[in-house]
Structure formats: C-alpha cells, structure tokens
Protein backbone atom coordinates (compact mmCIF):
# COMPACT_ATOMS: atom_id res chain seq x y z
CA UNK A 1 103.69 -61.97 162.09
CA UNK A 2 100.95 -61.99 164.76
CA UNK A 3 97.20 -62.62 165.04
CA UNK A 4 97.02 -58.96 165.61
CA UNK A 5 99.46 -57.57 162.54
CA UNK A 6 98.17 -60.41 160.32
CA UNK A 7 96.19 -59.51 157.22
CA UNK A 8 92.42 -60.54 158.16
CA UNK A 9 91.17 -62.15 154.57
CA UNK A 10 88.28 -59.08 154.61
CA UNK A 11 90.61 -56.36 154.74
CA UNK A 12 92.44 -58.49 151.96
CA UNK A 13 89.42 -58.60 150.07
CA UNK A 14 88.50 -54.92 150.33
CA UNK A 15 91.73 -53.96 149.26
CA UNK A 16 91.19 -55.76 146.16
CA UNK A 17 88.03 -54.13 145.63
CA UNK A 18 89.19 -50.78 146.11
CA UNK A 19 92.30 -51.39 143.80
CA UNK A 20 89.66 -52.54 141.15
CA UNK A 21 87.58 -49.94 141.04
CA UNK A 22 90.45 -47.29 141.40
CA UNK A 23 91.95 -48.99 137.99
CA UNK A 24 88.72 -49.15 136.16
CA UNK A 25 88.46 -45.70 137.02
CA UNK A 26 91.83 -44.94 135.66
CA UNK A 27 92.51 -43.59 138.51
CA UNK A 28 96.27 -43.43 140.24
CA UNK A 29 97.15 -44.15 143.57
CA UNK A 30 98.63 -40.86 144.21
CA UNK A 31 95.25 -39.12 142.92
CA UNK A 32 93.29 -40.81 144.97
CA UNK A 33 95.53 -40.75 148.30
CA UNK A 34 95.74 -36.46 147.60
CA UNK A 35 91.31 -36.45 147.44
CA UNK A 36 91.47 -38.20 150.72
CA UNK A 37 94.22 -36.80 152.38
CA UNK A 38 96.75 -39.37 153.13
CA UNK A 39 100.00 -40.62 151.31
CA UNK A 40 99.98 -42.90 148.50
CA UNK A 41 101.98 -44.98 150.33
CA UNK A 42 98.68 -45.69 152.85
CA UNK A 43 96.66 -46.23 149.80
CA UNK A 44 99.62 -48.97 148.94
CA UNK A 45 98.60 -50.59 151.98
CA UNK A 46 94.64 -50.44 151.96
CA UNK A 47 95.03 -51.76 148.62
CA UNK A 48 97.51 -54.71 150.07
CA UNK A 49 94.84 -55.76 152.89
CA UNK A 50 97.81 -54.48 155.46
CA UNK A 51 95.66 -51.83 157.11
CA UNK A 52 92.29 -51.80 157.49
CA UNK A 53 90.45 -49.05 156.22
CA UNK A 54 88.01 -46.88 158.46
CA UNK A 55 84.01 -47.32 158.35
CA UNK A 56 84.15 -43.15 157.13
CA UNK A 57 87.50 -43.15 155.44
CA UNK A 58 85.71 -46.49 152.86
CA UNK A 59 82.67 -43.72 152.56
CA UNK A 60 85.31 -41.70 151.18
CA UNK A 61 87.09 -43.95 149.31
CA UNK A 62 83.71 -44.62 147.79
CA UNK A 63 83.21 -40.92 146.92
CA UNK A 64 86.11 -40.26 145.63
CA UNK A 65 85.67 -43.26 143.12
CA UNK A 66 82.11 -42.24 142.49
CA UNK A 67 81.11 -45.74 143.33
CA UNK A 68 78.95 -47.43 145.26
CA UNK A 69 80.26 -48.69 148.98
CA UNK A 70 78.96 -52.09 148.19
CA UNK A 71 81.23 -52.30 145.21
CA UNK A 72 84.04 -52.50 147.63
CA UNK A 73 82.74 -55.35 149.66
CA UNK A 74 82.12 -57.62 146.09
CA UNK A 75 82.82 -60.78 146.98
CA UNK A 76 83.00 -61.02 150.45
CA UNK A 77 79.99 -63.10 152.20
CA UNK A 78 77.52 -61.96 153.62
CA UNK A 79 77.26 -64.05 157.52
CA UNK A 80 73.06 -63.88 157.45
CA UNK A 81 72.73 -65.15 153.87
CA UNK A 82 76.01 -66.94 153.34
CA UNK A 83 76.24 -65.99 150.09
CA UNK A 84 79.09 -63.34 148.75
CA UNK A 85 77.87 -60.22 147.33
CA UNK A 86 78.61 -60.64 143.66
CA UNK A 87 81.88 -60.00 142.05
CA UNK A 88 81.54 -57.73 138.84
CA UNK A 89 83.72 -58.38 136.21
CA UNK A 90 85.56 -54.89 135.00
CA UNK A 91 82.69 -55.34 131.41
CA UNK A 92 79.98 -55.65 133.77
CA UNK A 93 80.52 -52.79 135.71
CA UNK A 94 81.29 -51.23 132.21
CA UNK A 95 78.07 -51.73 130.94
CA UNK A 96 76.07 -50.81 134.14
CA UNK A 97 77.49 -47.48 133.94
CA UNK A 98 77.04 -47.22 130.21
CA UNK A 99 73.50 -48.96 130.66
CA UNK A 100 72.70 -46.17 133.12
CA UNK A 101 73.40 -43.35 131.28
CA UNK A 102 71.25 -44.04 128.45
CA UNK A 103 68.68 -41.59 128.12
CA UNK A 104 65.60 -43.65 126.63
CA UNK A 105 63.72 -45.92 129.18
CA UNK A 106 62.32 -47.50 126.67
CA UNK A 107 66.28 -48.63 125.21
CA UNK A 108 66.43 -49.39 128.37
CA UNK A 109 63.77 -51.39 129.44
CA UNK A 110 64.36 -53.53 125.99
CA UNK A 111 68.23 -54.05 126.77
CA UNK A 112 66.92 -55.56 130.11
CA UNK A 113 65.30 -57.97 128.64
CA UNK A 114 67.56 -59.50 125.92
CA UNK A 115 69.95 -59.69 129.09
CA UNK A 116 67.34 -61.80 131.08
CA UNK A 117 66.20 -63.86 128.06
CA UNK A 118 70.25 -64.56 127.07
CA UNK A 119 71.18 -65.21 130.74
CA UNK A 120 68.17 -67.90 130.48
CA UNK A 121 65.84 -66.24 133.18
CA UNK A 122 62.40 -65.54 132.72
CA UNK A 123 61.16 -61.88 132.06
CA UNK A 124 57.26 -62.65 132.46
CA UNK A 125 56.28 -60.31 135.49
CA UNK A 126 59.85 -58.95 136.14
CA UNK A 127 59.58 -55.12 136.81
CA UNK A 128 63.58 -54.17 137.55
C-alpha cells in the first residue's frame, strides 16, 4: 500500500466517529448509506478510514445523524491549540441529549451545577 492509498490516521479517526454516533443512534449502515445516497458498502469504508469523506458529504453525514459536525472530529487535535477536541463517552452524549430536552431551566441550571461541584470545578461566577 502507498502513501497515496494509505489510510491517513484523520480519516481513521473520523470513521470512528461516524461509526459511533451511527450506533448510538441505532442506526444501520444500510439506513444511513440510502439517506445519503450511496451504497452501504461506501459507508463500510468511511467508517474503516479507507476513503475519505467529502467536506459536504460529512455535513450530511451529520444531518442525517442529527448530530453535530464536531461530534465527528472528537478526538482528533486541533493544530492551533494542540489539544484534541474531546472524546464523549456513548453516557455522556446520552445525557447531553437527555439534559437538553428537559423542559425546566431551572432543573437545568441545578443539574449543571451538581455536575461542576462533583467534577471538582468551581461554579462561583460560571454562567454556561
């Protein structure tokens, strides 16, 4: 295998992503490759880091998923910070979406909080 057919360790990483989200979702590859068109067998390979996946074809991919494009760049680091974006473990990204459909700012505002003061971080002053 060339430099050029080579997996590059982003693509890789995306892949990953996208193959986590998909199963959290529940959703199957075959669902997913007939919303965007293609064959489950290119989803196969996304997934796999084999072939890279298009700036508007991961917009897509996000759509479809109803997720967030950053979610499927978790963990890959970011060159002006050199730090990765974080990767969410399948109960985190659980709980955001549960956390966000709560109707009560108030429940929300307090669940916040007992996250910050358990994770050891200070709430005086924070506003998010």
């Amino acid at each position: 295998m060339n430099d050029k057919t080579r997996a590059n360790q982003i693509d890789v990483a995306v892949g990953a992503n996208l193959r986590r989200v998909r199963s959290l979702r529940q959703m199957s590859q075959e669902a997913l490759a007939t919303q965007l068109g293609i064959t489950f067998q290119q989803v196969q390979k996304y997934e796999k880091g084999v072939n890279r996946i298009s700036a508007s074809k991961l917009v897509l991919i996000a759509e479809a998923l109803d997720c967030d494009l950053s979610s499927l760049f978790a963990g890959i680091a970011d060159e002006r910070h050199d730090e990765p974006i974080p990767v969410l473990s399948a109960r985190a990204v659980r709980l955001a979406a549960l956390y966000d459909r709560l109707p009560d700012e108030t429940a929300r505002d307090a669940i916040f909080k007992l996250a910050l003061t358990m994770g050891g971080v200070e709430t005086e002053g924070t506003d998010q």
